[in-house]
Protein backbone atom coordinates (compact mmCIF):
# COMPACT_ATOMS: atom_id res chain seq x y z
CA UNK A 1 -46.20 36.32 -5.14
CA UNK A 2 -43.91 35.33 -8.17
CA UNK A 3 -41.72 38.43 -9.43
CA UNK A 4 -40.60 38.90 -13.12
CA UNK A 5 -38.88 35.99 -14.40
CA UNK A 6 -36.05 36.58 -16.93
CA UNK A 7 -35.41 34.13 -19.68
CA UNK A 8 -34.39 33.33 -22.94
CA UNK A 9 -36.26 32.46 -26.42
CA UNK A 10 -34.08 30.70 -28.77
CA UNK A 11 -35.19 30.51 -32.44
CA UNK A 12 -34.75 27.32 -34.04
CA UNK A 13 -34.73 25.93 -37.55
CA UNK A 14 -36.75 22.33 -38.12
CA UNK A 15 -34.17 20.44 -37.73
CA UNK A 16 -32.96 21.96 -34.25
CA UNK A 17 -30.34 24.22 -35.20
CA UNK A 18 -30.34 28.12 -34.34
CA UNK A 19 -31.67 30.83 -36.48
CA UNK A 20 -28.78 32.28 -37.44
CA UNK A 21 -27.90 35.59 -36.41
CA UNK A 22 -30.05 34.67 -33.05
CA UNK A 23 -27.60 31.49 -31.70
CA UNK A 24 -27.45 33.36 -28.32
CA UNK A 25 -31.56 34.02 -28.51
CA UNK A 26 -33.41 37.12 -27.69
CA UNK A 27 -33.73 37.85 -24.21
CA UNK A 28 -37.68 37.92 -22.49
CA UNK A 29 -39.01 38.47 -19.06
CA UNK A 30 -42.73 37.81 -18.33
CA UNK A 31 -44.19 36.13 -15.20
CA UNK A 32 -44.17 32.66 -14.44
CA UNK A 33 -47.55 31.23 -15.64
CA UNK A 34 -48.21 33.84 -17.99
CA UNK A 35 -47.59 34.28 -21.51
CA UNK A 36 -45.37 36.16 -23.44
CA UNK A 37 -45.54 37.36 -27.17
CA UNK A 38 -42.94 35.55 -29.55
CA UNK A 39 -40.54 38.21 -31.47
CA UNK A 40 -40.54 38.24 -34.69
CA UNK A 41 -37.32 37.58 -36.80
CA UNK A 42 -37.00 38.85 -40.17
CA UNK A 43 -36.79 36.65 -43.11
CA UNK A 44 -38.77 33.68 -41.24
CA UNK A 45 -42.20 32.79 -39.87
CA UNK A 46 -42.75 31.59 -36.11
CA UNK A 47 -44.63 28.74 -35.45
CA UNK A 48 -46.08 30.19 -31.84
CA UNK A 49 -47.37 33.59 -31.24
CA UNK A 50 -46.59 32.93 -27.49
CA UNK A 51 -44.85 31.33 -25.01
CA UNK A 52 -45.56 30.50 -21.61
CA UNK A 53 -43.36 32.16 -19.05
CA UNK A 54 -41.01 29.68 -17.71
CA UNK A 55 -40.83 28.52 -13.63
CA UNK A 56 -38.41 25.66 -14.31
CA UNK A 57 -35.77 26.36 -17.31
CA UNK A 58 -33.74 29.60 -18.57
CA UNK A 59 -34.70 28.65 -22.32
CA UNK A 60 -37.59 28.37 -24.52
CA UNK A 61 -37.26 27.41 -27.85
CA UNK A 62 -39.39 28.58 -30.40
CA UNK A 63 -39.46 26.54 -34.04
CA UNK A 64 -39.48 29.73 -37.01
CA UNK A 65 -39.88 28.25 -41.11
CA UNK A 66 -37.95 30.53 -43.71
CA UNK A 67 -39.66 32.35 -45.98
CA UNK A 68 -39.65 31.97 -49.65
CA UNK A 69 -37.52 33.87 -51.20
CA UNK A 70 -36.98 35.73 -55.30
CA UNK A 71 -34.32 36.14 -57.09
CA UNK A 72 -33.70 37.49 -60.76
CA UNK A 73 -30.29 37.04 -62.86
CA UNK A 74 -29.61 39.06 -65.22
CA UNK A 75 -26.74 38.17 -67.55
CA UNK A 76 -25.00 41.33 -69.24
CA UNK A 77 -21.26 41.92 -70.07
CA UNK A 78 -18.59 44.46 -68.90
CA UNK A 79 -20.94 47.29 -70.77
CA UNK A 80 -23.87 46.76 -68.94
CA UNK A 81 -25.18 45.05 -72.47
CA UNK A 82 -28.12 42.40 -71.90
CA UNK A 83 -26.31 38.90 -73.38
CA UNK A 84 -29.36 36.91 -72.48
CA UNK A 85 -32.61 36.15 -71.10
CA UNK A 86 -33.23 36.79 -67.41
CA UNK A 87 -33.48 34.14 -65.13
């Protein structure tokens, strides 16, 4: 019988690069054959809610989308006094 395998789920952008703050990935351990629940990461949406638990490779990467994100300006002067229209 298999034991605990330890591994490595690497969040990745589209385009292949690391999530950042996560270039190192978060650490998982599961056994081989099974799955495993992907983390979530704040700020972005994963594309898999699991993995399988890797027999052959220390990494498993794991494609997350950003979410959409709001922002409002607003323009005012040294006083604090609105100078116009938000944004």
């Amino acid at each position: 019988k298999l034991g605990n395998a330890q591994f490595t789920i690497v969040p990745k952008l589209s385009d292949g690069s690391p999530v950042p703050g996560y270039e190192n990935g978060i650490p998982a351990t599961g056994l081989p054959g099974n799955t495993v629940d992907v983390p979530d990461v704040s700020g972005y949406t994963k594309t898999a809610k699991t993995v399988d638990v890797p027999t052959d490779k220390p990494n498993v990467d794991v494609i997350y989308t950003p979410n959409s994100q709001k922002a409002t300006i607003h323009f005012v002067d040294q006083s604090g006094n609105t100078i116009a229209s938000n944004l």
